[in-house]
C-alpha atoms as a PDB file:
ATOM      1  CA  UNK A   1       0.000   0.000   0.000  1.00  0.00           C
ATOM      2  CA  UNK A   2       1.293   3.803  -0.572  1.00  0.00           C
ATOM      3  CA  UNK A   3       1.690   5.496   1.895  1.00  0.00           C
ATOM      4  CA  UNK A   4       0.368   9.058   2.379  1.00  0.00           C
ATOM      5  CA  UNK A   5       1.749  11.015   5.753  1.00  0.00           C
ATOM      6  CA  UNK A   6      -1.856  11.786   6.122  1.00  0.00           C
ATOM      7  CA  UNK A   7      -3.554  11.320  10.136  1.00  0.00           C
ATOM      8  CA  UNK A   8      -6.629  10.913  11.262  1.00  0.00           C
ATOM      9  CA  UNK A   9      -8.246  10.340  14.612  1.00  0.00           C
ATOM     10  CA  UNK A  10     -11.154   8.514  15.393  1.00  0.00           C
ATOM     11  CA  UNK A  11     -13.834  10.365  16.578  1.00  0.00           C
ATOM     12  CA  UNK A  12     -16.044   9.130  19.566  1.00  0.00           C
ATOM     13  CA  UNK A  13     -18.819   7.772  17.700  1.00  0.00           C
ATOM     14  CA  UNK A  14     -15.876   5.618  15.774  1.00  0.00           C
ATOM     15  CA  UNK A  15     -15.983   8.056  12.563  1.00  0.00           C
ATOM     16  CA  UNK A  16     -12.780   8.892  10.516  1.00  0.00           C
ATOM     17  CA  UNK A  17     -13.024  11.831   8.060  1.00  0.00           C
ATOM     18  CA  UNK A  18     -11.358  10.808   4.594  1.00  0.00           C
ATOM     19  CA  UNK A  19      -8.915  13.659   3.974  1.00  0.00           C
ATOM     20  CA  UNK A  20     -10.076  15.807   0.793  1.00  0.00           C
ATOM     21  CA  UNK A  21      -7.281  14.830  -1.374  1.00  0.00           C
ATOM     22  CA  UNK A  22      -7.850  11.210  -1.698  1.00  0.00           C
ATOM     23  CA  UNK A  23     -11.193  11.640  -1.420  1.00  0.00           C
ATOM     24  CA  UNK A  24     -11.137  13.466  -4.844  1.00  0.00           C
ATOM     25  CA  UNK A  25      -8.490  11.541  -6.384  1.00  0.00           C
ATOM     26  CA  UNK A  26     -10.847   8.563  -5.964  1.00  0.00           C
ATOM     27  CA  UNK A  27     -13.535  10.723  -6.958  1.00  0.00           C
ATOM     28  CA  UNK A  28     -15.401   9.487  -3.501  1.00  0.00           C
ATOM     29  CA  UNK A  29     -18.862  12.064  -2.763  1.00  0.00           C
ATOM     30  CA  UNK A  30     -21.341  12.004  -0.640  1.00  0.00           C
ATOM     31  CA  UNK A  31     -23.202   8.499  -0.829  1.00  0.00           C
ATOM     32  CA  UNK A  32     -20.550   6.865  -2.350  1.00  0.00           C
ATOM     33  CA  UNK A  33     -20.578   3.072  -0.711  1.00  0.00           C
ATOM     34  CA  UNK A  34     -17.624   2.258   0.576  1.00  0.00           C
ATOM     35  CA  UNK A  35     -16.817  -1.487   1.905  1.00  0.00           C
ATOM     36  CA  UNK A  36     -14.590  -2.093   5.267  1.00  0.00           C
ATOM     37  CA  UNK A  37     -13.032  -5.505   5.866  1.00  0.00           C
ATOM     38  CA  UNK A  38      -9.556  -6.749   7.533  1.00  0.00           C
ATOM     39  CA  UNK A  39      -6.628  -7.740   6.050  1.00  0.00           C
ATOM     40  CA  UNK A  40      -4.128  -9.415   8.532  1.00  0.00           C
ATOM     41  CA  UNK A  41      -3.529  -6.464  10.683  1.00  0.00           C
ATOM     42  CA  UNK A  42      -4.805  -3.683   8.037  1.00  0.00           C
ATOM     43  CA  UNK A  43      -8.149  -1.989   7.783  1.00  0.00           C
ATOM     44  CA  UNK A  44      -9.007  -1.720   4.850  1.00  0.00           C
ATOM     45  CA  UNK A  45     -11.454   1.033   2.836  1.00  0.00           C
ATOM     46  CA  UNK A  46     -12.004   0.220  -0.722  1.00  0.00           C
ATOM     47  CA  UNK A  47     -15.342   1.407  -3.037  1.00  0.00           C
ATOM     48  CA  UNK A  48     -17.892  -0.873  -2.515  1.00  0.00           C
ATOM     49  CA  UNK A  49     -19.425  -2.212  -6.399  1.00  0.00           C
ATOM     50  CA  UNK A  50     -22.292  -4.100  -6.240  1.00  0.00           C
ATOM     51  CA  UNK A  51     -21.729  -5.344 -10.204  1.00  0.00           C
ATOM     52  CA  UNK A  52     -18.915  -7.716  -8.770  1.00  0.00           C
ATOM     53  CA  UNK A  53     -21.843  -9.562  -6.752  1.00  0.00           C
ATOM     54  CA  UNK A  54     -23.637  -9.900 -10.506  1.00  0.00           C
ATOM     55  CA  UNK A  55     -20.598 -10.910 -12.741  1.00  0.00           C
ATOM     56  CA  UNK A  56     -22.301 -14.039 -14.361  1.00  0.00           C
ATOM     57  CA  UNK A  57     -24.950 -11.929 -15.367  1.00  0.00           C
ATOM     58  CA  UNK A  58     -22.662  -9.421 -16.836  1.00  0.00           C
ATOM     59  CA  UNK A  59     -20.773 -11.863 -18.715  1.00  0.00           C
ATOM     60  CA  UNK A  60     -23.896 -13.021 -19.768  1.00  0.00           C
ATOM     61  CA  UNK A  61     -25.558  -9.874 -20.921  1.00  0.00           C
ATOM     62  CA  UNK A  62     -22.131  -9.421 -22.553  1.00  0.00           C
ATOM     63  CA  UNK A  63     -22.322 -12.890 -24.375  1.00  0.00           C
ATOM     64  CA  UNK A  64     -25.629 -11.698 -25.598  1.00  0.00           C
ATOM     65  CA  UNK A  65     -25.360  -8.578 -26.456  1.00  0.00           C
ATOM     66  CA  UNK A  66     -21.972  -9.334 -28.429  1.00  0.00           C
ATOM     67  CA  UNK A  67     -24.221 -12.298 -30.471  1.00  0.00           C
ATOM     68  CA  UNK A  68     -26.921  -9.742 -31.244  1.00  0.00           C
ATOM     69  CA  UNK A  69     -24.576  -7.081 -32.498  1.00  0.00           C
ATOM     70  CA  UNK A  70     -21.444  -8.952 -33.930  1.00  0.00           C
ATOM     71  CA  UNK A  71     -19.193  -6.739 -32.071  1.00  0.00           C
ATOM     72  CA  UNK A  72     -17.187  -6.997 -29.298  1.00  0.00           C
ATOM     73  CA  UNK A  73     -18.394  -5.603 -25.680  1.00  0.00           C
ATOM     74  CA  UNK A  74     -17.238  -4.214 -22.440  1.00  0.00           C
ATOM     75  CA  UNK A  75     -18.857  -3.806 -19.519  1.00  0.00           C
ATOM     76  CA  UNK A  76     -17.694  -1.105 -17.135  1.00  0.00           C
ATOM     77  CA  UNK A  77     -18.524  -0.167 -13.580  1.00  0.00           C
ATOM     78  CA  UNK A  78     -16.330   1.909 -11.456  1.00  0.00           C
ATOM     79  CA  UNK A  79     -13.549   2.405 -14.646  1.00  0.00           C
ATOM     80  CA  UNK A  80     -13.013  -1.204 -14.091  1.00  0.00           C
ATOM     81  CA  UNK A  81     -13.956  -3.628 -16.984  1.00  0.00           C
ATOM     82  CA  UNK A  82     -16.307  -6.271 -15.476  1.00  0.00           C
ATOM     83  CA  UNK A  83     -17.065  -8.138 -18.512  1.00  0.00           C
ATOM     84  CA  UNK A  84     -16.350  -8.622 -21.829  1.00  0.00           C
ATOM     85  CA  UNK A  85     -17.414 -10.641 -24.939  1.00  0.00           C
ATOM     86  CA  UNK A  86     -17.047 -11.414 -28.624  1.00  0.00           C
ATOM     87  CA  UNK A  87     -14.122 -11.762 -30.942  1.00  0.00           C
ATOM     88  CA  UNK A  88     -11.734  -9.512 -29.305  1.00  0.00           C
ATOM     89  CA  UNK A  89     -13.732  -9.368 -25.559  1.00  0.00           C
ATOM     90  CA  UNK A  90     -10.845 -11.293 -23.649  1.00  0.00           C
ATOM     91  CA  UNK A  91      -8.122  -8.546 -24.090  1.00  0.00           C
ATOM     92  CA  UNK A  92     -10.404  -6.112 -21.813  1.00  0.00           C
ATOM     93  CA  UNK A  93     -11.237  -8.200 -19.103  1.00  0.00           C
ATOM     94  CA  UNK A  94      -9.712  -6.760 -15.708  1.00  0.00           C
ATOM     95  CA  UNK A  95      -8.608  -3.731 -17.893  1.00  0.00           C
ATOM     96  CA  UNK A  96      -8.948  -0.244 -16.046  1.00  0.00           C
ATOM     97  CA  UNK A  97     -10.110   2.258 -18.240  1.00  0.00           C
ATOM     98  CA  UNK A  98     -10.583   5.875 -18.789  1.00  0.00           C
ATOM     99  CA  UNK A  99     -13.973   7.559 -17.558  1.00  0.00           C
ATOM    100  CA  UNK A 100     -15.928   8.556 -20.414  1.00  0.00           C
ATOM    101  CA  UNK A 101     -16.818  12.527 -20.446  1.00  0.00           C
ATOM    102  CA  UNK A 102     -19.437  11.879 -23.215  1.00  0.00           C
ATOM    103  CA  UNK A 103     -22.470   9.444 -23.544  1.00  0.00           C
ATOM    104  CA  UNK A 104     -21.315   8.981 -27.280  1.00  0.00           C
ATOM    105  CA  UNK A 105     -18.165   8.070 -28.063  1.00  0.00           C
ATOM    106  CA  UNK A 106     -16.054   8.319 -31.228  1.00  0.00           C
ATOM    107  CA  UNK A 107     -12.986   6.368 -30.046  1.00  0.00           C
ATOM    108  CA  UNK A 108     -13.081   3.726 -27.643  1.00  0.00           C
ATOM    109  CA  UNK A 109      -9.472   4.046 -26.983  1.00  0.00           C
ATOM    110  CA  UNK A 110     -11.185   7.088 -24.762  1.00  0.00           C
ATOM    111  CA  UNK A 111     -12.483   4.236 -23.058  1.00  0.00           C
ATOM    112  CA  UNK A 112      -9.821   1.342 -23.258  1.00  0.00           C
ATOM    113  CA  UNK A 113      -6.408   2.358 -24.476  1.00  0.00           C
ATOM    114  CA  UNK A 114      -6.041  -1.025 -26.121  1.00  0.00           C
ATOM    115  CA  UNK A 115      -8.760  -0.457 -28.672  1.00  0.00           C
ATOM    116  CA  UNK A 116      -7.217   1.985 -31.444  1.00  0.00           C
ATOM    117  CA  UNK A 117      -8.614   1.697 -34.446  1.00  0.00           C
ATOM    118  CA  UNK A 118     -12.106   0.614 -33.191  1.00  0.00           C
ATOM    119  CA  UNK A 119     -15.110   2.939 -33.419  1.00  0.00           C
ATOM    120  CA  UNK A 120     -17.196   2.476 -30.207  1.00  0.00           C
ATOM    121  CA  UNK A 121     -20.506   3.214 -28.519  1.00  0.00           C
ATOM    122  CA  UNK A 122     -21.457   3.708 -25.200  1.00  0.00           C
ATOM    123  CA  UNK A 123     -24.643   3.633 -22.993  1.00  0.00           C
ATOM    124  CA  UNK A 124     -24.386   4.451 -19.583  1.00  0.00           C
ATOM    125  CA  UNK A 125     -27.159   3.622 -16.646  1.00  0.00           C
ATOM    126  CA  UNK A 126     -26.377   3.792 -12.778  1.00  0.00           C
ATOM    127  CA  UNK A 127     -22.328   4.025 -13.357  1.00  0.00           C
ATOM    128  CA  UNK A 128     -22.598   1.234 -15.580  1.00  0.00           C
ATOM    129  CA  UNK A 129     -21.075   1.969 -18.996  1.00  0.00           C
ATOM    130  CA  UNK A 130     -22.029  -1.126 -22.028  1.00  0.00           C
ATOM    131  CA  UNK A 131     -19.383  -0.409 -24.435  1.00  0.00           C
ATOM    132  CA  UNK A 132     -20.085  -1.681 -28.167  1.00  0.00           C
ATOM    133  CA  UNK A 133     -16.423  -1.897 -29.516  1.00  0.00           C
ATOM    134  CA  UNK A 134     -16.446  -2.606 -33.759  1.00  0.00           C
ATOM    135  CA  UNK A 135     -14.226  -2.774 -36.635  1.00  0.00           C
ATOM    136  CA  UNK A 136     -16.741  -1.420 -38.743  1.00  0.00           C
ATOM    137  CA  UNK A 137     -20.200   0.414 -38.643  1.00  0.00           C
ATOM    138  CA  UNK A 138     -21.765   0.553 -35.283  1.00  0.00           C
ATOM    139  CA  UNK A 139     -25.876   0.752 -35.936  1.00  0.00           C
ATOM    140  CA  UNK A 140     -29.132   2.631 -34.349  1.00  0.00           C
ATOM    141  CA  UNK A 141     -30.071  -0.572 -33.853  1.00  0.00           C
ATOM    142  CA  UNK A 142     -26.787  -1.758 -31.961  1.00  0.00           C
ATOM    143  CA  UNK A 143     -26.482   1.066 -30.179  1.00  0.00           C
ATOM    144  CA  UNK A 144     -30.032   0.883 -28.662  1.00  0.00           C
ATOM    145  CA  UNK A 145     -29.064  -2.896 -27.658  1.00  0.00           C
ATOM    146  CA  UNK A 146     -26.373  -1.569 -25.937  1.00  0.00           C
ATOM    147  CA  UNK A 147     -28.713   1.196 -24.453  1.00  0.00           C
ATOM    148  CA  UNK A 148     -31.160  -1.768 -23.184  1.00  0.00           C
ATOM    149  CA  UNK A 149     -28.862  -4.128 -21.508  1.00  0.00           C
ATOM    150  CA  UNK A 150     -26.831  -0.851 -19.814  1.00  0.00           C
ATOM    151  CA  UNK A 151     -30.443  -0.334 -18.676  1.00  0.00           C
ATOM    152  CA  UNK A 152     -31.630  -3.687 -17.240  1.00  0.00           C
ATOM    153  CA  UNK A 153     -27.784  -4.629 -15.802  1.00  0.00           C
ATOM    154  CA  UNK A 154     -27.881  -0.715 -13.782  1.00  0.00           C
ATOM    155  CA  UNK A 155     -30.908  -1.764 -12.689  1.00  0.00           C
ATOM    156  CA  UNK A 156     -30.209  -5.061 -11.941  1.00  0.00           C
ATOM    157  CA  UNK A 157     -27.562  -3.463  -9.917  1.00  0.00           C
ATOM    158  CA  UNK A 158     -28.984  -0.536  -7.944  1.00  0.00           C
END
């Protein structure tokens, strides 16, 4: 773990403020679940995703949606690919990627780095982002696929 020189006491009702710069660094706000467990003798504080409880069903709706479309799709929650399928879906998996500033994308290596030369889609619902990664022409009709499943899996998730 890195260190930070950062302190904090623990109040009396057991609270511990989050200082301000690693709060926005890992762009924690209000609301923001957060998960505490132990590690050996650490305490450990790490963004809570409720997607990683529902990864079968995102590799599913990935399977599907990558069958329906013909291209390749990633599944992000949290910047953190969470599933992936088609052709090319195994060289995402466990990627990190960038946040997307836009609903539409032109690029996807905004999105994944490791995906020049691929136009890309993406629909966003609840902080999940469905990501429809092609070679070639990306649809109305694929892209409101990808709009559905982002739909049911945020749902699914909330």
């Amino acid at each position: 773990m890195k260190e930070t020189g950062m302190t904090r006491r623990i109040d009396e009702l057991g609270r511990v403020v989050i200082p301000k710069e690693i709060r926005e660094k890992l762009k924690l706000r209000v609301g923001t679940p957060v998960e505490i467990f132990i590690d050996g003798g650490d305490l450990v504080l790490r963004r809570y995703s409720a997607a990683a409880e529902y990864v079968s069903l995102a590799f599913r709706t990935a399977d599907a949606l990558a069958k329906t479309t013909g291209h390749t799709v990633v599944m992000t929650e949290n910047e953190k690919v969470i599933a992936a399928g088609g052709r090319r879906g195994g060289e995402f998996l466990n990627a990190f990627c960038r946040p997307a500033a836009e609903h539409n994308l032109t690029a996807a290596e905004n999105i994944v780095p490791s995906a020049k030369n691929m136009t890309a889609y993406a629909a966003r619902e609840n902080g999940v982002t469905v990501l429809l990664l092609a070679e070639g022409e990306i649809t109305p009709s694929d892209r409101k696929a990808a709009e559905l499943a982002a739909e049911l899996f945020g749902a699914a998730i909330s």
